[in-house]
C-alpha atoms as a PDB file:
ATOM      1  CA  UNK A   1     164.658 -80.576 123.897  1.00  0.00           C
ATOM      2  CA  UNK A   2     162.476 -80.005 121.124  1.00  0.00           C
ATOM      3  CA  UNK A   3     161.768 -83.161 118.530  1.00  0.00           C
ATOM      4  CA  UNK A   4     162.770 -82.270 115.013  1.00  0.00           C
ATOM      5  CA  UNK A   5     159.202 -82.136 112.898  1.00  0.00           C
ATOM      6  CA  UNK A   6     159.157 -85.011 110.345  1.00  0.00           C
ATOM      7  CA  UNK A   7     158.409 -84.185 106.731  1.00  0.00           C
ATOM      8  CA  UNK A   8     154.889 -84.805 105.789  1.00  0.00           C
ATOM      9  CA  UNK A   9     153.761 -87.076 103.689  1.00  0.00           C
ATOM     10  CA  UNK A  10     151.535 -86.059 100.806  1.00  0.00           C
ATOM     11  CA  UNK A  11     150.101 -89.551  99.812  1.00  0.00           C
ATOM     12  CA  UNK A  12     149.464 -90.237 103.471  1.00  0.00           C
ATOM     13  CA  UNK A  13     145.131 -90.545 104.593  1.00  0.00           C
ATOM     14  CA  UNK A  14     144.011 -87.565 106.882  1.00  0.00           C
ATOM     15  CA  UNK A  15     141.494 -88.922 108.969  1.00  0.00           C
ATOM     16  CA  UNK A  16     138.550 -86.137 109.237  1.00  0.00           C
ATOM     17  CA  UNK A  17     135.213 -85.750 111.321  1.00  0.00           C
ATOM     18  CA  UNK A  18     132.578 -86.398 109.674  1.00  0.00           C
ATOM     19  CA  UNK A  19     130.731 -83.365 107.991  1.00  0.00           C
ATOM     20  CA  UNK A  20     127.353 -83.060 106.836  1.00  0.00           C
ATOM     21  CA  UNK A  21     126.540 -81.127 103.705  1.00  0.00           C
ATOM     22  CA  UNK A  22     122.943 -79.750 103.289  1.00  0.00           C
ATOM     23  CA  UNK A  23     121.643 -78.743  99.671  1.00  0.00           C
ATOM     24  CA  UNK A  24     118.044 -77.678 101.014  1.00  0.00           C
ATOM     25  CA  UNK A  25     116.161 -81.470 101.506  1.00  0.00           C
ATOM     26  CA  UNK A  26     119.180 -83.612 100.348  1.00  0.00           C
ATOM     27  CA  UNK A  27     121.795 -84.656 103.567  1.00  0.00           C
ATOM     28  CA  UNK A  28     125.229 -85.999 102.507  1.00  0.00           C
ATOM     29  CA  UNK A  29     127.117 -87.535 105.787  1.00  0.00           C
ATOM     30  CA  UNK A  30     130.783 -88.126 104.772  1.00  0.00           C
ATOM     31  CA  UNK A  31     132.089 -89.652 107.649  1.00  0.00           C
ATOM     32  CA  UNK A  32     133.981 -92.621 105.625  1.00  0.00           C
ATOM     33  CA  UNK A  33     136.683 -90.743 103.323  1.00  0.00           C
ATOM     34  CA  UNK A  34     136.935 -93.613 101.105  1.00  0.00           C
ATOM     35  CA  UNK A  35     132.989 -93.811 100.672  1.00  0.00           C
ATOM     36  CA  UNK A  36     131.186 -93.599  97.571  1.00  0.00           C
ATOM     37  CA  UNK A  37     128.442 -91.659  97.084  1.00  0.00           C
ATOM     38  CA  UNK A  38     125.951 -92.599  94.567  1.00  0.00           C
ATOM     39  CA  UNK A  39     122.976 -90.343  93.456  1.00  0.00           C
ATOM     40  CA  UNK A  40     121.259 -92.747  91.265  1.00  0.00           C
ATOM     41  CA  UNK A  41     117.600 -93.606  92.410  1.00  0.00           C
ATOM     42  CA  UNK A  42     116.693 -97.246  93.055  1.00  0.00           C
ATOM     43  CA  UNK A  43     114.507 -98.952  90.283  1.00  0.00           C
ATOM     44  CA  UNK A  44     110.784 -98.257  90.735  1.00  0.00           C
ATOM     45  CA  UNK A  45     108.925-101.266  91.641  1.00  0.00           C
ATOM     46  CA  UNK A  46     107.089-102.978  88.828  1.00  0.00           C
ATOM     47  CA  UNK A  47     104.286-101.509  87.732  1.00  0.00           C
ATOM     48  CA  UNK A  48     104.956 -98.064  89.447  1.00  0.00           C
ATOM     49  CA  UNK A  49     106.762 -95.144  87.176  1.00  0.00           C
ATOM     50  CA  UNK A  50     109.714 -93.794  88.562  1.00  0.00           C
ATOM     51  CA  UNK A  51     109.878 -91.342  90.955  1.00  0.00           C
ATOM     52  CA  UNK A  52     112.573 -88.718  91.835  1.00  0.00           C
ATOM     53  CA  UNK A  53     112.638 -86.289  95.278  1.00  0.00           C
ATOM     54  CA  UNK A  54     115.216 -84.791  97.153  1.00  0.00           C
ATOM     55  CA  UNK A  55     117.145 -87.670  98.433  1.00  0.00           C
ATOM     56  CA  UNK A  56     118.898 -88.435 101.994  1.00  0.00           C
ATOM     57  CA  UNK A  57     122.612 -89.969 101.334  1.00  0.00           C
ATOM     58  CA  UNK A  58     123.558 -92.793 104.315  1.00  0.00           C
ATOM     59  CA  UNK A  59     127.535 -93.531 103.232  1.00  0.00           C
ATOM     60  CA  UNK A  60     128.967 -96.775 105.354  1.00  0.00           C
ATOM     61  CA  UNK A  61     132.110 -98.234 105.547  1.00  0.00           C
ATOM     62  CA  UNK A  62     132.732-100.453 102.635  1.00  0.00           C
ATOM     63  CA  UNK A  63     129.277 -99.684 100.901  1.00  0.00           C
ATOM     64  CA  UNK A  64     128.298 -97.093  98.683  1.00  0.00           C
ATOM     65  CA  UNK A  65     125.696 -94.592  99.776  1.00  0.00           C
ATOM     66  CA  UNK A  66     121.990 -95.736  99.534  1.00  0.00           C
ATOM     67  CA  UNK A  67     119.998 -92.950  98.252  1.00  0.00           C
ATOM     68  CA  UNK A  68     115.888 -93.238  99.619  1.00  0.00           C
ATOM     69  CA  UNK A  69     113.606 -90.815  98.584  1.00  0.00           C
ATOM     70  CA  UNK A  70     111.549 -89.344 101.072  1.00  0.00           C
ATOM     71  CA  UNK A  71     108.176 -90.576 102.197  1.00  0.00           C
ATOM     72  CA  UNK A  72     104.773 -89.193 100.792  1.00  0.00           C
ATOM     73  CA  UNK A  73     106.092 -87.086  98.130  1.00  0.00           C
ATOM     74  CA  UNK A  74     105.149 -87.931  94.105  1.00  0.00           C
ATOM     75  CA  UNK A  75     106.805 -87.681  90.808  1.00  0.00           C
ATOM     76  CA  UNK A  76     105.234 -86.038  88.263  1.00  0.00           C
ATOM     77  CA  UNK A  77     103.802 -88.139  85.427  1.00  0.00           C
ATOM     78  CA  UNK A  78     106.375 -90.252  83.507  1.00  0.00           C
ATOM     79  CA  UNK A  79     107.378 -88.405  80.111  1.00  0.00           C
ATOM     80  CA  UNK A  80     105.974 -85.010  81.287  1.00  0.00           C
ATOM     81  CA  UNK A  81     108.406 -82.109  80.084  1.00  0.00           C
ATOM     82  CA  UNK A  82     108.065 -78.662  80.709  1.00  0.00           C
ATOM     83  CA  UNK A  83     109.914 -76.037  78.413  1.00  0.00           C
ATOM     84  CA  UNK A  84     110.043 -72.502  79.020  1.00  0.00           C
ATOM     85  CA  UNK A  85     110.545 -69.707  76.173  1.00  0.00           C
ATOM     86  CA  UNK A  86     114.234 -68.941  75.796  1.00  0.00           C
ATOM     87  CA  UNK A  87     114.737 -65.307  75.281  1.00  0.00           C
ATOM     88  CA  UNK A  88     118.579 -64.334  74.332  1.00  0.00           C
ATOM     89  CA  UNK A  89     119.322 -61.042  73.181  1.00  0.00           C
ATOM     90  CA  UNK A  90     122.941 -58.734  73.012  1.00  0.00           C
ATOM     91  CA  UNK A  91     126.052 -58.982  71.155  1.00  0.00           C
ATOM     92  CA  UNK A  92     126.643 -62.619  69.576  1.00  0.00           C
ATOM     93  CA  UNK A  93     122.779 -63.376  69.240  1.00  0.00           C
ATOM     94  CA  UNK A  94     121.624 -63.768  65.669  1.00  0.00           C
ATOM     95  CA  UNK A  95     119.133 -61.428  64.568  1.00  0.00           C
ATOM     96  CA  UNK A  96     115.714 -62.592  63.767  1.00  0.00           C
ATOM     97  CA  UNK A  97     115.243 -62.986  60.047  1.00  0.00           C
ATOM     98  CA  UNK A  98     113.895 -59.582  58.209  1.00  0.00           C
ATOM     99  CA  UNK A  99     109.668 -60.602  57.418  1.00  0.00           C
ATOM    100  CA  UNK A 100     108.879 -60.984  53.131  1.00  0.00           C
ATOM    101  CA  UNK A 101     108.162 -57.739  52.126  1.00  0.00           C
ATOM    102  CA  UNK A 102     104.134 -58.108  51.048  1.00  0.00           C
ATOM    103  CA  UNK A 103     103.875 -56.878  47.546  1.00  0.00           C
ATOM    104  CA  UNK A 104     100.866 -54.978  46.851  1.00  0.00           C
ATOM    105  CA  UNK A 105      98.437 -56.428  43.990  1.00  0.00           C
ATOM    106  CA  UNK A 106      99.020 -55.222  40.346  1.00  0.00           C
ATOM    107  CA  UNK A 107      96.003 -52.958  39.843  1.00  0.00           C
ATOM    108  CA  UNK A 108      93.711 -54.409  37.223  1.00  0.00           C
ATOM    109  CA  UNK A 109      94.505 -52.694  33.742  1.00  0.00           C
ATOM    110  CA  UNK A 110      91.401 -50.317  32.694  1.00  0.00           C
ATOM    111  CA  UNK A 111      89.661 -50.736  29.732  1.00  0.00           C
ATOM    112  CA  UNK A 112      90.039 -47.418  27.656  1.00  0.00           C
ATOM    113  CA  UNK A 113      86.901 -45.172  27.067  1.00  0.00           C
ATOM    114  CA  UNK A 114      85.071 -45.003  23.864  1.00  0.00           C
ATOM    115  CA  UNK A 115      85.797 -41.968  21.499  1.00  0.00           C
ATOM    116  CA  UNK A 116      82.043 -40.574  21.207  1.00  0.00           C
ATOM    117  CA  UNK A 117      82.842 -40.349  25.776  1.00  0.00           C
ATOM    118  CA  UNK A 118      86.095 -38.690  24.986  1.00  0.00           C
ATOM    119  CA  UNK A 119      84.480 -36.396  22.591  1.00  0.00           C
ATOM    120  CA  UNK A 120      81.664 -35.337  24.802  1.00  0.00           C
ATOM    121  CA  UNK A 121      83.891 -34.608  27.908  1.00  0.00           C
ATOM    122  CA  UNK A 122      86.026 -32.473  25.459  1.00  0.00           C
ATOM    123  CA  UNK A 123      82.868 -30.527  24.541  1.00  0.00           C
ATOM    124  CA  UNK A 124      81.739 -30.228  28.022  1.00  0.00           C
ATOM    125  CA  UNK A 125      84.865 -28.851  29.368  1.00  0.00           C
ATOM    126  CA  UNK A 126      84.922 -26.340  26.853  1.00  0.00           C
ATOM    127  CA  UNK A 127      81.392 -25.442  27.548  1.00  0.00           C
ATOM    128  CA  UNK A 128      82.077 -24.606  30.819  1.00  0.00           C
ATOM    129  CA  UNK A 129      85.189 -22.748  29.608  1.00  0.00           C
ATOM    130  CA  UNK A 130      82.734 -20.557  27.899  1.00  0.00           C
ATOM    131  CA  UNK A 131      80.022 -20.176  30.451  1.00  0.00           C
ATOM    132  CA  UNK A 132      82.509 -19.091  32.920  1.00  0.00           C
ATOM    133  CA  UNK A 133      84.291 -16.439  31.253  1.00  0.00           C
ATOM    134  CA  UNK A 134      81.182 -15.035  30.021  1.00  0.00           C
ATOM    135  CA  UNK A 135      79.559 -14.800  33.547  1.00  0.00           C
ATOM    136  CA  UNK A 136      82.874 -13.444  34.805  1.00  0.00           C
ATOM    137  CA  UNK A 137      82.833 -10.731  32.335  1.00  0.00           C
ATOM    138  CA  UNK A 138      79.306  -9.993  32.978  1.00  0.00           C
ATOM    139  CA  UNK A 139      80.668  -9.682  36.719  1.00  0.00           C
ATOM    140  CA  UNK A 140      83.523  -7.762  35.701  1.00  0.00           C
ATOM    141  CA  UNK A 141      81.147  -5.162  33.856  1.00  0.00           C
ATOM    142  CA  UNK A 142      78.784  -4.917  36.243  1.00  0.00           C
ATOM    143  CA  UNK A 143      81.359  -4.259  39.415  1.00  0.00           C
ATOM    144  CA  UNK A 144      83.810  -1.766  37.384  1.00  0.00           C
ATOM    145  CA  UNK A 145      82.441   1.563  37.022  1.00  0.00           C
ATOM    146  CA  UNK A 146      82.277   3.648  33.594  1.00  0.00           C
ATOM    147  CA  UNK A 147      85.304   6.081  33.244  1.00  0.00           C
ATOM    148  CA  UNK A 148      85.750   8.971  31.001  1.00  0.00           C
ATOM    149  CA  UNK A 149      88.865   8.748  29.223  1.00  0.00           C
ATOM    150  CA  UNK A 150      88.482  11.721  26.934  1.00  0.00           C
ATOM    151  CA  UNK A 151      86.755  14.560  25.054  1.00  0.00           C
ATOM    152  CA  UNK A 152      86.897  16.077  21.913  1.00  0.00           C
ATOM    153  CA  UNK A 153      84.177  18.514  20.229  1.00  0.00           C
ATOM    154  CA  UNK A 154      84.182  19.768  16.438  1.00  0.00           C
ATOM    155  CA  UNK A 155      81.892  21.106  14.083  1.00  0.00           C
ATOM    156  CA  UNK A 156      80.263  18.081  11.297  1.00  0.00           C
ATOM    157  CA  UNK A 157      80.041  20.920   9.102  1.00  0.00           C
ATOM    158  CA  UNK A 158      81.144  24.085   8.635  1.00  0.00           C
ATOM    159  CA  UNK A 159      78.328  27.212   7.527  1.00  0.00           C
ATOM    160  CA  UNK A 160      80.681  28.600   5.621  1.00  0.00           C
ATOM    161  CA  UNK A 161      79.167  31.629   3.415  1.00  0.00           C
ATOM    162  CA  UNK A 162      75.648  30.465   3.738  1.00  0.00           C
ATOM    163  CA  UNK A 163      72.584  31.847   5.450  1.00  0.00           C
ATOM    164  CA  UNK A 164      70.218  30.866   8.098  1.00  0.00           C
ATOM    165  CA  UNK A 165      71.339  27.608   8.163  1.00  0.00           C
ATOM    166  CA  UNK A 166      71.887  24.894  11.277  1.00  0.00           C
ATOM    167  CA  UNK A 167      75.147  23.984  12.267  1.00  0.00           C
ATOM    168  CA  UNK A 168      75.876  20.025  14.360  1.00  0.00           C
ATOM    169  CA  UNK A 169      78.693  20.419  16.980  1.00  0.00           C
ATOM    170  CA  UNK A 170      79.295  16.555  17.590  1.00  0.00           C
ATOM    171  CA  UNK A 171      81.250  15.874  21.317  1.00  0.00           C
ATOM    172  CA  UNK A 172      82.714  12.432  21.101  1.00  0.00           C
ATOM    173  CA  UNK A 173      83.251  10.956  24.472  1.00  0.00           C
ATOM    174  CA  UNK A 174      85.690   7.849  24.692  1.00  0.00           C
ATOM    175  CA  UNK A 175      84.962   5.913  27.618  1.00  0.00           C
ATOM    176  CA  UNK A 176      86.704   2.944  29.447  1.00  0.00           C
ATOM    177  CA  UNK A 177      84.267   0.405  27.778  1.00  0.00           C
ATOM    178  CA  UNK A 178      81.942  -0.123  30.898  1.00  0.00           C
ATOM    179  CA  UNK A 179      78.192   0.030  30.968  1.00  0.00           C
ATOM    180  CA  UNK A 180      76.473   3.539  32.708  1.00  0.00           C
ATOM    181  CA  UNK A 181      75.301   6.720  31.908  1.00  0.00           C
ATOM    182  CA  UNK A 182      76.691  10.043  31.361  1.00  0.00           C
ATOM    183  CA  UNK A 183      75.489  13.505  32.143  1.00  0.00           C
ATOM    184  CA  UNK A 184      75.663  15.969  30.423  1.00  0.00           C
ATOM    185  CA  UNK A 185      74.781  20.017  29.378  1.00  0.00           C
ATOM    186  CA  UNK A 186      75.566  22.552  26.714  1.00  0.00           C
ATOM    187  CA  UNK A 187      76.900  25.629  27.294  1.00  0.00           C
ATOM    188  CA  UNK A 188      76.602  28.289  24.533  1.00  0.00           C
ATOM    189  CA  UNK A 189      78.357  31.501  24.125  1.00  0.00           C
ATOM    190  CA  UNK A 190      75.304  33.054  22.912  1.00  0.00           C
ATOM    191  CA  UNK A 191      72.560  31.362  25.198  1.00  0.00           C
ATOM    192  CA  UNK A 192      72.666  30.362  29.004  1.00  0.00           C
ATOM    193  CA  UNK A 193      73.240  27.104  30.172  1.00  0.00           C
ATOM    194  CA  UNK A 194      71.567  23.898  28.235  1.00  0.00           C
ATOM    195  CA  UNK A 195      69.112  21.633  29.913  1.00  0.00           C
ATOM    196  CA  UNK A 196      70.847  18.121  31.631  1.00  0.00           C
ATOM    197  CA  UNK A 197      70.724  15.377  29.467  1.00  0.00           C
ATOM    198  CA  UNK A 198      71.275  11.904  30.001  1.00  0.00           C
ATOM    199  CA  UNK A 199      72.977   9.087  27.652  1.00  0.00           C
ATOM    200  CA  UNK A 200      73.093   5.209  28.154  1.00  0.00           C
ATOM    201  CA  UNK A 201      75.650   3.313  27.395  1.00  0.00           C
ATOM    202  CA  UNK A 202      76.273  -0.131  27.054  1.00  0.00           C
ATOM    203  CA  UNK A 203      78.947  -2.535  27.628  1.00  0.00           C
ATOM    204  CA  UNK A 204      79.588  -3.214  23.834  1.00  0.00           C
ATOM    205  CA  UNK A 205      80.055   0.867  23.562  1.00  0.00           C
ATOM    206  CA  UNK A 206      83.740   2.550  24.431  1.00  0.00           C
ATOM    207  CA  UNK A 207      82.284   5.765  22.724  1.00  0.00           C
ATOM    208  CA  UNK A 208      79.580   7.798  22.822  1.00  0.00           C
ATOM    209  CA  UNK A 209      78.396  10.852  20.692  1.00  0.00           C
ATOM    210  CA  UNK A 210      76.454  13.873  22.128  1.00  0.00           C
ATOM    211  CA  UNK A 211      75.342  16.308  19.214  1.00  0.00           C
ATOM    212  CA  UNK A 212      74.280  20.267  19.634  1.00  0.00           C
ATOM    213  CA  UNK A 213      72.271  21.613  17.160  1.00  0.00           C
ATOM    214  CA  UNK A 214      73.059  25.365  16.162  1.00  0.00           C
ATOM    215  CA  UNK A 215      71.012  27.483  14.183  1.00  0.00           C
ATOM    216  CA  UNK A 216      72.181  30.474  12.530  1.00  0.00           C
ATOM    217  CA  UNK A 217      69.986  33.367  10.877  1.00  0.00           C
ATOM    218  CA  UNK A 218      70.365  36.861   9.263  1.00  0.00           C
ATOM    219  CA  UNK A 219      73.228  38.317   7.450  1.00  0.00           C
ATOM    220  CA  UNK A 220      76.224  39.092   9.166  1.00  0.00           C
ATOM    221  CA  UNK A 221      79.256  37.278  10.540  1.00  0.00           C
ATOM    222  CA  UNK A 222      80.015  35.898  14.258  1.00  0.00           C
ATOM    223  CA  UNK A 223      82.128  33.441  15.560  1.00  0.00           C
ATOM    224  CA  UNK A 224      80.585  31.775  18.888  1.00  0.00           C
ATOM    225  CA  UNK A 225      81.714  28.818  21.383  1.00  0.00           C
ATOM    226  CA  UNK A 226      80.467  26.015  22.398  1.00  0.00           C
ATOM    227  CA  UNK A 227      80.988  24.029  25.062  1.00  0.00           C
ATOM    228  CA  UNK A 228      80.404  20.228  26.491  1.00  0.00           C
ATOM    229  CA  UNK A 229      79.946  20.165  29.851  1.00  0.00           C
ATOM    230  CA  UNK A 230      80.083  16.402  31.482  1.00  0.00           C
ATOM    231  CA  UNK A 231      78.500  16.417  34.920  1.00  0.00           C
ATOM    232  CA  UNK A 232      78.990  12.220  35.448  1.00  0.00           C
ATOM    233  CA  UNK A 233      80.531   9.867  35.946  1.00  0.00           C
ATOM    234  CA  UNK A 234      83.171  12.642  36.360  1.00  0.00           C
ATOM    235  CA  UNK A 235      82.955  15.934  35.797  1.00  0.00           C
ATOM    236  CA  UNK A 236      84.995  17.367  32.254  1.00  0.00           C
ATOM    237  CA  UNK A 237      84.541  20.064  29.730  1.00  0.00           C
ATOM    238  CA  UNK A 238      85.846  20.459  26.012  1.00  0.00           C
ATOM    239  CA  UNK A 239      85.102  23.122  23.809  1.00  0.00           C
ATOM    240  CA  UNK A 240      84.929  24.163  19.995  1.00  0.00           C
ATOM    241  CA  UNK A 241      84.583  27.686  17.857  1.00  0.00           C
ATOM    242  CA  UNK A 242      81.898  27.939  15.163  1.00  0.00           C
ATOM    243  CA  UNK A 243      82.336  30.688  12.299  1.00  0.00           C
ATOM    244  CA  UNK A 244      79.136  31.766  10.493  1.00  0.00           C
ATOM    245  CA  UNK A 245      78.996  34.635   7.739  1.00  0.00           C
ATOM    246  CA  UNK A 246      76.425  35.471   5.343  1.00  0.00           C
ATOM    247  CA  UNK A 247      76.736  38.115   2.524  1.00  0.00           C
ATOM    248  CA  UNK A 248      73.737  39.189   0.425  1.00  0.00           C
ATOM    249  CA  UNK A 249      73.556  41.634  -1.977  1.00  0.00           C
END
């Protein structure tokens, strides 16, 4: 016949085996359920500064647990603390406060120049204005070449009814304004070909005049030609008539 179980009672004392707890050096024996366990060291002796180690718990029945530090070990020196850096950082932390902006140092105020300094700087600048454009147009002169632009050729004065007289047939040459030399020849209707001439011109000249000298004798009329011919810088010709007619008697 099996015995009914009987309720249990919760306020009623288990009696357990004794268990040992180890924390690395410190031993805790609970054998006594109703012991006390104290932690706190026993006073230094006089004259020595406390010491704390891993201590050894003994419980015994009706007597709290004596706690005896082991044997050869040393506290460190009384009122020694050591502090490590704390380091926190993620949501929640405060951010370190923003540094004072530095400020850079107003710039001393400079004393203004003197007018005579003013004055000569102008004059220099302009100066060198000058020089420039004068050795640029020198430049410009010398490295663009002389152009002929045109020719025209005409009589300075008619002979009209006279005799034996010498007529000028002026050839006016407009040129781009550059410095060089032209080359140049008559031709006459009447005559073969003139000798080559030469005529120099300047930078300050955008013309140039080349002048045939005609002379005319006996009595008669005739109309005749005559002709520039420009050999260089390019080669051009222009032409004019000349009339001559003398009556006597």
């Amino acid at each position: 016949m099996t015995r009914p179980e009987e309720p249990v009672d919760p306020w009623a004392t288990v009696d357990r085996p004794a268990r040992t707890v180890n924390f690395g050096n410190p031993t805790v024996h609970l054998g006594d359920p109703d012991a006390t366990v104290n932690l706190t060291p026993p006073p230094p002796p006089a004259g020595h500064p406390a010491t704390v180690h891993p201590a050894t718990v003994y419980p015994s029945a009706g007597h709290p647990a004596t706690v005896y530090p082991p044997a050869g070990h040393q506290s460190p020196a009384e009122g020694t603390v050591r502090a490590q850096r704390e380091l926190r950082f993620g949501p929640g932390v405060p951010a370190a406060p923003a540094p004072n902006p530095s400020w850079p140092d107003p710039a001393p105020a400079k004393r203004p120049r003197p007018v005579w300094r003013r004055v000569v700087s102008l004059l220099s600048s302009l100066l060198t204005l000058v020089l420039v454009g004068v050795v640029g147009f020198y430049i410009w002169q010398r490295l663009s070449p002389l152009e002929i632009e045109g020719v025209t050729v005409a009589v300075a004065q008619p002979a009209g009814n006279r005799c034996d007289v010498t007529v000028d047939v002026v050839a006016t040459v407009r040129t781009n304004g550059r410095s060089g030399v032209i080359r140049y020849q008559w031709f006459r209707s009447d005559a073969p070909p003139g000798a080559v001439l030469t005529e120099q011109l300047g930078s300050d000249r955008s013309t140039a005049t080349l002048t045939l000298k005609w002379t005319f004798n006996g009595v008669g009329a005739t109309t005749e030609t005559a002709t520039v011919n420009i050999i260089e810088p390019a080669p051009i010709q222009s032409g004019t008539q000349v009339e001559y007619r003398c009556r006597r008697g």
